[in-house]
Structures are given as structure tokens and as C-alpha cells.
C-alpha atoms as a PDB file:
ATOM      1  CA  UNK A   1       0.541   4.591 -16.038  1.00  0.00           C
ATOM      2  CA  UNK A   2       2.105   5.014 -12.566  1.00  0.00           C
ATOM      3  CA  UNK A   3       4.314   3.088 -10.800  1.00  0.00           C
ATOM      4  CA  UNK A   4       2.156   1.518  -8.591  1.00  0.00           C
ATOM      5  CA  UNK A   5      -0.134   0.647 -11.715  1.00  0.00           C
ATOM      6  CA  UNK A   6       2.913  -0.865 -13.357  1.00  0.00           C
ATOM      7  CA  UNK A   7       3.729  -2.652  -9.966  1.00  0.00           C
ATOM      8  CA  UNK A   8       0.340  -4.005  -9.701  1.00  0.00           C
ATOM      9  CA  UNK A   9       0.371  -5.513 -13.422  1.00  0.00           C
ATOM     10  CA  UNK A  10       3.296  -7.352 -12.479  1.00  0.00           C
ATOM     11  CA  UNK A  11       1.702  -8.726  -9.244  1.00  0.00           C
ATOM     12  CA  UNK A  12      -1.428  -9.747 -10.677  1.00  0.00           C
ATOM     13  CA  UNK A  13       0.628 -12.026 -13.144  1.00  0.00           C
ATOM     14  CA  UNK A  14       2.460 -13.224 -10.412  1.00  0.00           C
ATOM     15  CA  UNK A  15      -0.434 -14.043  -8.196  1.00  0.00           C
ATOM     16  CA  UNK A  16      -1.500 -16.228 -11.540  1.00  0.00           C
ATOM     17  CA  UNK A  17       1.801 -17.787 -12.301  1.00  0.00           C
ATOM     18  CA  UNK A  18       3.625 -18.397  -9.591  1.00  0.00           C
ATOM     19  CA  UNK A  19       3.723 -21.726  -9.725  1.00  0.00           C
ATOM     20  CA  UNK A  20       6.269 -20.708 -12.852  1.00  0.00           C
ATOM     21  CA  UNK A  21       8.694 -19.084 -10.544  1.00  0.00           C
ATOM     22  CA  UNK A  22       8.363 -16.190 -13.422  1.00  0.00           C
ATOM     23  CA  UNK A  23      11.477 -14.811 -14.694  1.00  0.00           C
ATOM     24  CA  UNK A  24      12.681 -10.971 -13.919  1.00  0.00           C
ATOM     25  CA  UNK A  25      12.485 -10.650 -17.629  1.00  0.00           C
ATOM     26  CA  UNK A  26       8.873 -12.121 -18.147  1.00  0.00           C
ATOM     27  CA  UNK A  27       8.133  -9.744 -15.002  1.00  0.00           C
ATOM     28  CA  UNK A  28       9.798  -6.629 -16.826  1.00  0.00           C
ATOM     29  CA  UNK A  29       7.437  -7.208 -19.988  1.00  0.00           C
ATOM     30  CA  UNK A  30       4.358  -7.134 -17.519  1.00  0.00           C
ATOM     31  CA  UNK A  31       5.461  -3.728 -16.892  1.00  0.00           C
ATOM     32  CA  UNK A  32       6.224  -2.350 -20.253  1.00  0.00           C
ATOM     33  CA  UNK A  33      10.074  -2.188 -18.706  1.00  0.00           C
ATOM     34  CA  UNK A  34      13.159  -3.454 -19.970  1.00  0.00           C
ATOM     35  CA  UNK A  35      14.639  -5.715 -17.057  1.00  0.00           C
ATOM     36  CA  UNK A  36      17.019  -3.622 -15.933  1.00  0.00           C
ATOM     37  CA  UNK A  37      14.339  -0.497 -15.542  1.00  0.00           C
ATOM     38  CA  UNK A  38      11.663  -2.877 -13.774  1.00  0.00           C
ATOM     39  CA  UNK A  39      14.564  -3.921 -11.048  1.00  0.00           C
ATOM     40  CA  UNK A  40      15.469  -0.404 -10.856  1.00  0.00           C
ATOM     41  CA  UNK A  41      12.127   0.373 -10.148  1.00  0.00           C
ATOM     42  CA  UNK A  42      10.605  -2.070  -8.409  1.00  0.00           C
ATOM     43  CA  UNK A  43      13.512  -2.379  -5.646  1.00  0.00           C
ATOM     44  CA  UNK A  44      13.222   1.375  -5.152  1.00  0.00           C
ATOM     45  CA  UNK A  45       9.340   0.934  -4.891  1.00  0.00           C
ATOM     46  CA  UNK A  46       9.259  -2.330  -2.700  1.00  0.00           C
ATOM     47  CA  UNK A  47      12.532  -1.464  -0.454  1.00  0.00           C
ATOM     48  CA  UNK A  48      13.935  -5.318  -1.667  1.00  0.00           C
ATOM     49  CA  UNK A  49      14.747  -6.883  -5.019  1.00  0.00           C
ATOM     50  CA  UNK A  50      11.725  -8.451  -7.024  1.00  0.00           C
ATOM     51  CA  UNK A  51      12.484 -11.656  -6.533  1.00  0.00           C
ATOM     52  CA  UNK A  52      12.490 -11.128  -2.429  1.00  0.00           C
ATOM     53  CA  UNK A  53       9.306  -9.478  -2.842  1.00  0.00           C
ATOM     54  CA  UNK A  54       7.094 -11.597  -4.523  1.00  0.00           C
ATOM     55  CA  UNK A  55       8.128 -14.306  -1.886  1.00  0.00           C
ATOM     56  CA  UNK A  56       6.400 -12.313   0.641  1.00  0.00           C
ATOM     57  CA  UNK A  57       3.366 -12.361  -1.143  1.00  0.00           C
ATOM     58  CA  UNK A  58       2.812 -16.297  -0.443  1.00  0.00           C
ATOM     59  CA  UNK A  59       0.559 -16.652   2.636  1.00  0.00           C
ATOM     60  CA  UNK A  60       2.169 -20.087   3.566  1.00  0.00           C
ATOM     61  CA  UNK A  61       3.579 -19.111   6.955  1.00  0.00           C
ATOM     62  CA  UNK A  62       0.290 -17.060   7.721  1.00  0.00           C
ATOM     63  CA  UNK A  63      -1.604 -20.350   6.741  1.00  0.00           C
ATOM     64  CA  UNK A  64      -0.304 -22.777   9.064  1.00  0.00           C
ATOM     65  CA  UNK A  65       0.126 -20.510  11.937  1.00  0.00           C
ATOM     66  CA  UNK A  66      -3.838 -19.728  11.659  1.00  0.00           C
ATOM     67  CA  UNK A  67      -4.544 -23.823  11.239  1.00  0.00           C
ATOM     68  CA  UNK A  68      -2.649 -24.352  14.126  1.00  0.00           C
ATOM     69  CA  UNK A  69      -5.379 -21.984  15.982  1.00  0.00           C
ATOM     70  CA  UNK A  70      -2.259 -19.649  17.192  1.00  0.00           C
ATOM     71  CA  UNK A  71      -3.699 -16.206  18.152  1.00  0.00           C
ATOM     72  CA  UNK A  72      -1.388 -13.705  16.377  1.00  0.00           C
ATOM     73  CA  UNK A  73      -2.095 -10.786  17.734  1.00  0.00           C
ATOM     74  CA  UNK A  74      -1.282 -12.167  21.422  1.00  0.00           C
ATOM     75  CA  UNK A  75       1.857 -13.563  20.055  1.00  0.00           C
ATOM     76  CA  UNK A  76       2.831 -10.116  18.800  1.00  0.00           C
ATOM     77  CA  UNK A  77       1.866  -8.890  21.846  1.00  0.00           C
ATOM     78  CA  UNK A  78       3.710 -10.729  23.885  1.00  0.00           C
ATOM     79  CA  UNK A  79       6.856 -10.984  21.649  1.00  0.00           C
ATOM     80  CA  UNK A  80       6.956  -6.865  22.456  1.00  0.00           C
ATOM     81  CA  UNK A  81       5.789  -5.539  18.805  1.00  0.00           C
ATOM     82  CA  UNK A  82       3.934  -3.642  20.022  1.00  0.00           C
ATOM     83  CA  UNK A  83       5.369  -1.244  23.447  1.00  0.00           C
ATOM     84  CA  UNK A  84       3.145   0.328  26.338  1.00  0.00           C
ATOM     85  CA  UNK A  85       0.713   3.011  24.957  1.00  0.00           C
ATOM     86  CA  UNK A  86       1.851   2.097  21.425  1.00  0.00           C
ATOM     87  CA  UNK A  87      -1.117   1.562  19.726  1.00  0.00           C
ATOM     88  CA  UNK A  88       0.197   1.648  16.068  1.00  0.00           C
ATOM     89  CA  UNK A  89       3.742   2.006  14.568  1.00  0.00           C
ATOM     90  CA  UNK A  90       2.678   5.594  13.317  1.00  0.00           C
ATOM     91  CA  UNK A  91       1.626   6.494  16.852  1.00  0.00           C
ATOM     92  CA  UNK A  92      -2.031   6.853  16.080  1.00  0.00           C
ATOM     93  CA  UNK A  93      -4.504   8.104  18.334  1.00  0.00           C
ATOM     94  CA  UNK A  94      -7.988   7.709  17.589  1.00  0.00           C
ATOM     95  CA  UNK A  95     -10.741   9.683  18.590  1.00  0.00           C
ATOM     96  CA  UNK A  96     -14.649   8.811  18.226  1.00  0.00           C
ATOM     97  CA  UNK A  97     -16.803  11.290  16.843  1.00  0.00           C
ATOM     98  CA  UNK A  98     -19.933  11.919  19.870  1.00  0.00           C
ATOM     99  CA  UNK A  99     -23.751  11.013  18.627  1.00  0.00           C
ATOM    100  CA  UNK A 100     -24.410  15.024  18.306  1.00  0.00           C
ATOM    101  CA  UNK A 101     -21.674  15.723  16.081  1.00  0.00           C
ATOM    102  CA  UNK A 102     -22.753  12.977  14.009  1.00  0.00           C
ATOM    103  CA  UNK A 103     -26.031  14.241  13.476  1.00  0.00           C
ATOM    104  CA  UNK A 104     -24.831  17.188  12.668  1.00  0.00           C
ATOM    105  CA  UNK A 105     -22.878  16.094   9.895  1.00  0.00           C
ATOM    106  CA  UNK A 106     -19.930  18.842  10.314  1.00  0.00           C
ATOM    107  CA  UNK A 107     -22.312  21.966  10.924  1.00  0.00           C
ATOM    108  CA  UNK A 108     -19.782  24.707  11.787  1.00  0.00           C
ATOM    109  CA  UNK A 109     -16.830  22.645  10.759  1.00  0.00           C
ATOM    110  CA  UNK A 110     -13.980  23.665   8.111  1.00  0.00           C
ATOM    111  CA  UNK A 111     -12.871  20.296   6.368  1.00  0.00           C
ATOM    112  CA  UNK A 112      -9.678  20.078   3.848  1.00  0.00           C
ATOM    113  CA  UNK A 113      -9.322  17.433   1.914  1.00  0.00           C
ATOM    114  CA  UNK A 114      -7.198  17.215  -1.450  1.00  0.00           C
ATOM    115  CA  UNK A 115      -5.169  14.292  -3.614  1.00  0.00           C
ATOM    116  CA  UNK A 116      -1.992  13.218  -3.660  1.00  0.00           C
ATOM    117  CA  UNK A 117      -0.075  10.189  -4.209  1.00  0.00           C
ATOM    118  CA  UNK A 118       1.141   7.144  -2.407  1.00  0.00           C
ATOM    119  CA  UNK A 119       3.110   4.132  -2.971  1.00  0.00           C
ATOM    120  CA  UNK A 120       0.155   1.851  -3.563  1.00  0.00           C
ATOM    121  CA  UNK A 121      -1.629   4.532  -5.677  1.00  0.00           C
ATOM    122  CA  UNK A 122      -3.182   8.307  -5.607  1.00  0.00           C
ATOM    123  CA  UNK A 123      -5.049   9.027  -2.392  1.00  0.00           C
ATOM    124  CA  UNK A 124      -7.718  11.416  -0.960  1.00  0.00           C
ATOM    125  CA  UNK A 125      -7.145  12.693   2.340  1.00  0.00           C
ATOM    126  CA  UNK A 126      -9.234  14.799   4.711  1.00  0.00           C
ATOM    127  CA  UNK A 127      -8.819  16.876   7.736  1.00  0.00           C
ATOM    128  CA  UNK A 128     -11.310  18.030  10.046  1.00  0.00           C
ATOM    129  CA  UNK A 129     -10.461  19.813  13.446  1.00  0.00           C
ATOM    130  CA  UNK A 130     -10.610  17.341  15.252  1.00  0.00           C
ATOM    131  CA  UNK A 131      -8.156  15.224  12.995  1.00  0.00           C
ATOM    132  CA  UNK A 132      -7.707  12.735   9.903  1.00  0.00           C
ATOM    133  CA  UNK A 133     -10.904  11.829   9.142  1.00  0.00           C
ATOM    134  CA  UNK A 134     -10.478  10.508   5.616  1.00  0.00           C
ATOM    135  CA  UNK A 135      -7.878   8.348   3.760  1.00  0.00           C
ATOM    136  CA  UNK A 136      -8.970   6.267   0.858  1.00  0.00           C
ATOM    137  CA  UNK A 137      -7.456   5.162  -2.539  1.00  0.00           C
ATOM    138  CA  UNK A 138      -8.549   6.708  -5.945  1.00  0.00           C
ATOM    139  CA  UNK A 139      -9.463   4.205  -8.360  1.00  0.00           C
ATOM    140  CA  UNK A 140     -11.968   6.147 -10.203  1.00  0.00           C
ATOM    141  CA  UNK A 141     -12.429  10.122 -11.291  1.00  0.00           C
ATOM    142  CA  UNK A 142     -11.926  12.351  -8.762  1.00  0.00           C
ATOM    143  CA  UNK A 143     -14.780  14.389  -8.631  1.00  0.00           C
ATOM    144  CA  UNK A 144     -16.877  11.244  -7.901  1.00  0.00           C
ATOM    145  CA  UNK A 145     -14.355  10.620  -5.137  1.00  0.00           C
ATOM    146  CA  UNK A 146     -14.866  13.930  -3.800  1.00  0.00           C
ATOM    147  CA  UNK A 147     -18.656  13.813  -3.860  1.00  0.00           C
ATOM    148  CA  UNK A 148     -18.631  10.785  -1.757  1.00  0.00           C
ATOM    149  CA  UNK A 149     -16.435  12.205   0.909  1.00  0.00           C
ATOM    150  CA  UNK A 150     -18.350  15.434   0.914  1.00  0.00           C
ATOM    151  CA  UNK A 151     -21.551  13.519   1.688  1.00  0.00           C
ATOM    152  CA  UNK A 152     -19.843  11.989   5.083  1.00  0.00           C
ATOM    153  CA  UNK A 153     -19.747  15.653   6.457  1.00  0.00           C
ATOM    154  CA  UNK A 154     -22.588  17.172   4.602  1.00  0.00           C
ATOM    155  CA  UNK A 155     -23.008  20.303   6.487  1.00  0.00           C
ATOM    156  CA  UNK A 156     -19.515  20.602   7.068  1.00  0.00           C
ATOM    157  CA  UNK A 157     -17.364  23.530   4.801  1.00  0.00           C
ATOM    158  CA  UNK A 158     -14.836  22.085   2.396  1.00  0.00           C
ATOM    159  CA  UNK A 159     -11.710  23.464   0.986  1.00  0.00           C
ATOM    160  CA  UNK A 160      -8.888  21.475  -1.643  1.00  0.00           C
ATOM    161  CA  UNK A 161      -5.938  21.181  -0.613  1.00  0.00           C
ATOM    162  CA  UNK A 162      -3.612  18.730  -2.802  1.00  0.00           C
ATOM    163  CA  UNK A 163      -0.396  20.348  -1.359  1.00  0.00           C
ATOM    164  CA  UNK A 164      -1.210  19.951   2.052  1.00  0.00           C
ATOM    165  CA  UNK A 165      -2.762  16.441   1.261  1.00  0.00           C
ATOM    166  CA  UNK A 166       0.517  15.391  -0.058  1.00  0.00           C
ATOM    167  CA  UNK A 167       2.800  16.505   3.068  1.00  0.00           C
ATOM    168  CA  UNK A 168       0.085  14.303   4.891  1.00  0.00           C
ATOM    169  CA  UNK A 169       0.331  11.312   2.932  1.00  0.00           C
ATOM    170  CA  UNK A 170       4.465  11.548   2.456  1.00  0.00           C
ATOM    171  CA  UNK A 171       4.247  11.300   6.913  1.00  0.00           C
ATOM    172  CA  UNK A 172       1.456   8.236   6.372  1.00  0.00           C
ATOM    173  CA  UNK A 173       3.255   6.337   4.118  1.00  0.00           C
ATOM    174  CA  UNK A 174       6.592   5.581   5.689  1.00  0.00           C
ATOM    175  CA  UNK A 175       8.196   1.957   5.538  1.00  0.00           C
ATOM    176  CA  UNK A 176       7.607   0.364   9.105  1.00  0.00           C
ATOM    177  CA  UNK A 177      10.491   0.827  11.538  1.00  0.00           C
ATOM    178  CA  UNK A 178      12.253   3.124   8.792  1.00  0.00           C
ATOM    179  CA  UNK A 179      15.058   5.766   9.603  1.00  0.00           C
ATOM    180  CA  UNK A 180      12.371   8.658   9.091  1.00  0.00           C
ATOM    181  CA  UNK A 181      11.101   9.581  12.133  1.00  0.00           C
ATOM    182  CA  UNK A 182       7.486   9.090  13.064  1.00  0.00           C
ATOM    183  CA  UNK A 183       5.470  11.904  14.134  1.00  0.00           C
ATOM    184  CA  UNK A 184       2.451  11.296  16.158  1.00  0.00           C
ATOM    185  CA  UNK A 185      -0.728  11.731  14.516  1.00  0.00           C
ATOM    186  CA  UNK A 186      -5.022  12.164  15.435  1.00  0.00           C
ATOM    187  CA  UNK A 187      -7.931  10.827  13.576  1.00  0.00           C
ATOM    188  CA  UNK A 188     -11.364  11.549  14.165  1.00  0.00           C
ATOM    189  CA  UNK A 189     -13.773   8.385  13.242  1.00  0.00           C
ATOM    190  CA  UNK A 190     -17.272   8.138  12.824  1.00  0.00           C
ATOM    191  CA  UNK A 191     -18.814   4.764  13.978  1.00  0.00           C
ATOM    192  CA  UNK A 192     -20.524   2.741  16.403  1.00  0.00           C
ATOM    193  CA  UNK A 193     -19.427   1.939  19.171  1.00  0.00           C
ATOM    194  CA  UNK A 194     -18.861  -1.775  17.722  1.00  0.00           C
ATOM    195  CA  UNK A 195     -16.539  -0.639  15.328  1.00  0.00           C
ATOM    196  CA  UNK A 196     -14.687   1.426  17.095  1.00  0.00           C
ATOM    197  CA  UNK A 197     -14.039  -1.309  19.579  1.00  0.00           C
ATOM    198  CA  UNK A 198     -12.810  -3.398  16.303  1.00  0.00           C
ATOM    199  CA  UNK A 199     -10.747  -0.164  14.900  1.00  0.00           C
ATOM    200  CA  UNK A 200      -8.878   0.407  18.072  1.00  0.00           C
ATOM    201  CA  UNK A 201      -8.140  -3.303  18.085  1.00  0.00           C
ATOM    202  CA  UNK A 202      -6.876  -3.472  14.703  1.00  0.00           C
ATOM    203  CA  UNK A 203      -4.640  -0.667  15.445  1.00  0.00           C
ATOM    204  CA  UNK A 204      -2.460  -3.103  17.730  1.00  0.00           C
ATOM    205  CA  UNK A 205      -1.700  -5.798  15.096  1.00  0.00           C
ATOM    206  CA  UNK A 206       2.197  -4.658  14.594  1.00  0.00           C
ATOM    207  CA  UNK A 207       3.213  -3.929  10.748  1.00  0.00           C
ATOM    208  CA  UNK A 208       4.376  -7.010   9.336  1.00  0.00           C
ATOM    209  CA  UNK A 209       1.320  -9.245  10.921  1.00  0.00           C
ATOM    210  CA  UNK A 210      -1.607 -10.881  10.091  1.00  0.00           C
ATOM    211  CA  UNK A 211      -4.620 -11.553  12.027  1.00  0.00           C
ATOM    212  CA  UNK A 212      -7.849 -13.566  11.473  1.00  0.00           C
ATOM    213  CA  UNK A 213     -11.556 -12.332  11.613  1.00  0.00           C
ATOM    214  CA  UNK A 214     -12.174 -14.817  14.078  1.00  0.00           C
ATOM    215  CA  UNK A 215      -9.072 -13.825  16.169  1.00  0.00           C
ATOM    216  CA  UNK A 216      -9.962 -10.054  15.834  1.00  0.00           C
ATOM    217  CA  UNK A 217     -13.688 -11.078  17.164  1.00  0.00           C
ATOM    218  CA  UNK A 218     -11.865 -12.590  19.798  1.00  0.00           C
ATOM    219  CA  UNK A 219      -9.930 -10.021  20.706  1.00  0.00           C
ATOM    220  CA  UNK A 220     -12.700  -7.578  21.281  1.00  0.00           C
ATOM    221  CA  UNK A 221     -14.034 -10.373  23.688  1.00  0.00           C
ATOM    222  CA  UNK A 222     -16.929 -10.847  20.608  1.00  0.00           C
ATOM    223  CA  UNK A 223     -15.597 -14.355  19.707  1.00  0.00           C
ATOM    224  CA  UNK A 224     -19.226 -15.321  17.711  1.00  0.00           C
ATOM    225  CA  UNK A 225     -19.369 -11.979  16.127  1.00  0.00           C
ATOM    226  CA  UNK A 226     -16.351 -12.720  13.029  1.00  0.00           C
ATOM    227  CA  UNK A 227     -19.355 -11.566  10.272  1.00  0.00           C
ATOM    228  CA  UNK A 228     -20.057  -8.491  12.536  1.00  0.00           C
ATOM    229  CA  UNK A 229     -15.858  -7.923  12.263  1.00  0.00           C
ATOM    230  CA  UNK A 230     -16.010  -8.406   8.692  1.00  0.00           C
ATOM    231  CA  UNK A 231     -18.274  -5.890   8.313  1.00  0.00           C
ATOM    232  CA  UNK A 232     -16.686  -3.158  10.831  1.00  0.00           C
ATOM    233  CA  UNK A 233     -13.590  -3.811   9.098  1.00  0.00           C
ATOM    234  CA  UNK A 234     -14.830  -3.080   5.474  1.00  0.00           C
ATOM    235  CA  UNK A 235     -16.611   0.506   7.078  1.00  0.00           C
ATOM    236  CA  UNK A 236     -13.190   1.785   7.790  1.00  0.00           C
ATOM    237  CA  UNK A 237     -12.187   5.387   6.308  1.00  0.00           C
ATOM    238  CA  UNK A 238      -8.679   5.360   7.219  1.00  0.00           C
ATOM    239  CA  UNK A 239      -7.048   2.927   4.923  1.00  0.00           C
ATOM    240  CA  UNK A 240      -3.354   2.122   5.646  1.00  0.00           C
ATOM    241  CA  UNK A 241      -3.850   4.286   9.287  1.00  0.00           C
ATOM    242  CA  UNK A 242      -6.225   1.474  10.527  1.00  0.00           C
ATOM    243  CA  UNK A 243      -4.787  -1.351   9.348  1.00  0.00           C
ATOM    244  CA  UNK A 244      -7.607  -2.963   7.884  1.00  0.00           C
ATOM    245  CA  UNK A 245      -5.130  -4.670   5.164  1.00  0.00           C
ATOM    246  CA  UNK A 246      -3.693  -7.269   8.137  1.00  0.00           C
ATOM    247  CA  UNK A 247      -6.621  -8.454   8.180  1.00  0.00           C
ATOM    248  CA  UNK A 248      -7.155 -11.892   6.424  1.00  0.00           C
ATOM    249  CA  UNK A 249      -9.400 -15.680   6.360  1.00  0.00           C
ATOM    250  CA  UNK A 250      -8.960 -18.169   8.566  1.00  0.00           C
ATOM    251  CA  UNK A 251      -7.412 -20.305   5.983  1.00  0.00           C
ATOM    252  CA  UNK A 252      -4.733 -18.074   5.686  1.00  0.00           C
ATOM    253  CA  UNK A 253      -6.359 -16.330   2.166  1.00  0.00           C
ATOM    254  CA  UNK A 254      -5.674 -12.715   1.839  1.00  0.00           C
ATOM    255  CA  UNK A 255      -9.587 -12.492   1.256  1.00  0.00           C
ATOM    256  CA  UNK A 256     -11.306  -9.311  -0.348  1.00  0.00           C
ATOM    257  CA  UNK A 257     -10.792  -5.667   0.470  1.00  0.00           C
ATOM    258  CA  UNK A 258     -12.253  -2.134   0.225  1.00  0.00           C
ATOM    259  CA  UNK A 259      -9.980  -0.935  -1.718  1.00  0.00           C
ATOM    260  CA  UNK A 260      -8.894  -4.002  -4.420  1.00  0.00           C
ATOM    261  CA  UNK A 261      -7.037  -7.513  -3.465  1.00  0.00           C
ATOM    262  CA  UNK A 262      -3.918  -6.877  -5.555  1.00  0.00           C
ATOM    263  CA  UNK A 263      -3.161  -3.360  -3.736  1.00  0.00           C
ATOM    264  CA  UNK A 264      -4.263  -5.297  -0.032  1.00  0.00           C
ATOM    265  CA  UNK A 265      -1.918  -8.407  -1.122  1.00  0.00           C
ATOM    266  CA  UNK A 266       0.807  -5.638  -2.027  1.00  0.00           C
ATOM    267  CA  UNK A 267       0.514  -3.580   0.883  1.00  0.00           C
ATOM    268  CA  UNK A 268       1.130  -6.745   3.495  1.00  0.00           C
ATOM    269  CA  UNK A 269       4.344  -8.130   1.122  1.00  0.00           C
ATOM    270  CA  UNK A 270       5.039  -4.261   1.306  1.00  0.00           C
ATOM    271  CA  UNK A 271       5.326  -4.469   5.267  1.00  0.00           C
ATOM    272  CA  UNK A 272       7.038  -7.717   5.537  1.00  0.00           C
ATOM    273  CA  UNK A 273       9.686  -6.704   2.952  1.00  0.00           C
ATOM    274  CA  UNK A 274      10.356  -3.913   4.830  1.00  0.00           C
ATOM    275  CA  UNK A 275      10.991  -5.277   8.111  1.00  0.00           C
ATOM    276  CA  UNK A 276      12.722  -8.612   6.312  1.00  0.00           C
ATOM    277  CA  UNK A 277      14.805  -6.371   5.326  1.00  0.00           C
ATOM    278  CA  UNK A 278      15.702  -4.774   8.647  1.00  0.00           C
ATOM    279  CA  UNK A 279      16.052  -8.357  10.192  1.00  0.00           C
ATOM    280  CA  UNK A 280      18.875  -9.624   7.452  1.00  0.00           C
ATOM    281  CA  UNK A 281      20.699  -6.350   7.806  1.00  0.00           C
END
């Protein structure tokens, strides 16, 4: 078992009692830890002590700001989250494949791709020449991981690369507004036009934030098209990079996700731990 297997244990039993204000002892046995080990662990994991984390995993603040009908990606806009050309605190830029080279599926091209791990579980990763083009989690065997990436590119010529894959993921995974500096990274998408529009729009919601379908339609200047959103959202290849994790009901629900609820509900507590954390100090 990992750590971020051990760390999800614990949050799925906290998701389920929390109502019991669990103890850091009833959260250690979740994680087959003695107390002092799961601290140890989970405050180097999380950036903040248990007990700060798992109050960032209550949606209450997202709730009523979304009943109250307040847009919050204009209010991080306009609170300066997010600076002038800025489009993501990683500094993504995101480039749409063209029609030809999508019916070409990658003739000519020489793709790497290998494994490697994260904080929120093992990844695959994949590079094309014309940048990221791949970044999923790894909840089942690998090889059936790899098929499905291969058949995205079919006629494209792969090559594993775990090393490289995990000096990739080690620059991707960095705690928002951390003391590592951020280097500037391309991805190259596949997608229609539609969700690319919703892509590019998710990249401005600022770490830390949560926005609605219905606000994200809204955004795009598609306020009828939230199930069209939903489903642009869920096609995304670049989890964590596109931010389809801030993402969330408009009840204020964390809601489902590609990739599994407890790692989504992790990864936003994740974010706001971090920059709580940076706000106290």
C-alpha cells in the first residue's frame, strides 16, 4: 500500500464519519499506522496537520457561496488570483491539436510516455512534440493503461520512459504558490472546439477554487449548455494540468470524477491546505 492509498482509506472514513469529529487515533488505525506515524505522515503528505486537513474537505463555504448565485471564477478574477496572461498557476499553455493531425492519429510522430508517482497516486504521462498530451491516474494494471493511451495516437511511435515520466510529474505536482519555482510548461490537446473553449476556461479557476458547471457554461458565454460542460469536462486527458478537479454541483457537492471522488475530494482539500497554510503564516 502507498501513501496515497493509506491517505485515501483514512479519507473515505472520514467522508463517512465526520459527523464523529474522528479521533487522530481512530484515523491512525484506518491507516494501519500507529498515531504518531499517521501524523508524521499525513502532515508531510497534506503540507498541514490531519486535523486542519480534513476541515478542508467540508464543502460548506463552497455551498453557500454557489446558493447565493456568486460567480466564483469572476470573483477570483477580480480579487487578482489569477495575473495578466496567467492562465494557470503552473503557467500552462495549451495548444489544440488541427483536424489533419487528428486524423492522422500521430503518423510520423515519436510519443514517450512512462509511470511514475504522484501525491494522489501513480500516474501515466505522455509527451508528444508538440507537448504533454497525456496525464491520467493508474488505478488498474498498467499494461491496460498503456493500451488505452496508445490507441489515442494510434499511428504515432511509442517509447517508455518511467524516468523521464517521473522528472515530469515531480514539476506537475508542486503545492500551489510553493517555494519551488514553476517552470512553464505546453500541452497538446485533442478536442473540439467546444471543449477546448471549456479547457482553456477551466485553466483560469486559481488553485484553491471551486467553480460550478453552470458557472463554467457561463463563462464560455454557453450559459444553457452545463450537461454539454459536464461532459467536456469528464473528456479531459490532463488531469491535475486542467483542473478538471475544481470543478463541482451547484449545490456545492464535490460530484463524480474521472478519476475517483475520494482522490477529486483530496486533491481540492490538497489545494486549500496548501494555500491556508500560506495565509496563517
Amino acid at each position: 500500500m502507498n501513501d496515497y492509498e493509506r491517505i485515501a482509506r483514512v479519507i473515505r472514513f472520514a467522508d463517512a464519519h465526520h459527523a464523529e469529529q474522528p479521533a487522530l487515533s481512530v484515523l491512525a488505525r484506518q491507516a494501519g499506522l500507529s498515531a504518531f506515524h499517521f501524523h508524521r505522515l499525513f502532515t508531510a503528505w497534506a503540507g498541514v496537520t490531519p486535523k486542519s486537513f480534513l476541515q478542508c474537505l467540508t464543502f460548506s463555504r463552497a455551498q453557500g457561496l454557489l446558493r447565493a448565485g456568486e460567480n466564483i471564477l469572476d470573483a477570483a478574477l477580480d480579487s487578482g488570483l489569477s495575473g495578466p496572461g496567467r492562465l494557470h498557476d503552473l503557467c500552462l499553455g495549451l495548444e489544440a491539436a488541427s483536424p489533419g493531425e487528428i486524423k492522422s492519429g500521430g503518423a510520423g510522430w515519436r510519443m514517450a510516455a512512462g509511470f511514475g508517482p504522484s501525491p494522489f497516486g501513480d500516474c501515466l504521462v505522455a509527451q508528444s512534440p508538440r507537448g504533454l498530451c497525456h496525464i491520467s491516474f493508474v488505478d488498474k494494471d498498467r499494461k491496460s493503461a498503456w493500451e488505452d493511451l496508445t490507441r489515442l495516437w494510434p499511428n504515432a511511435l511509442w517509447r517508455r520512459d518511467d524516468a523521464a515520466a517521473a522528472r515530469s510529474l515531480a514539476g506537475i505536482f508542486v503545492r500551489p504558490n510553493g517555494p519551488s519555482p514553476r517552470q512553464p510548461l505546453r500541452a497538446f490537446v485533442k478536442g473540439t472546439d467546444f471543449q477546448v473553449r471549456v479547457w482553456r476556461a477551466l485553466l483560469r479557476v486559481p488553485p484553491g477554487s471551486l467553480i460550478s458547471y453552470g458557472h463554467l457554461a457561463a463563462a464560455i458565454g454557453a450559459p444553457s449548455a452545463a450537461r454539454a460542460v459536464g461532459s467536456a469536462v469528464a473528456a479531459n486527458e490532463l488531469a491535475w494540468l486542467i483542473p478538471c478537479h475544481r470543478v463541482i454541483r451547484q449545490t456545492g457537492a464535490a460530484g463524480e470524477y474521472r478519476w475517483g471522488a475520494v482522490r477529486k475530494k483530496a486533491m481540492i482539500a490538497w489545494e486549500r491546505a496548501s494555500l491556508e497554510k500560506i495565509v496563517k503564516e
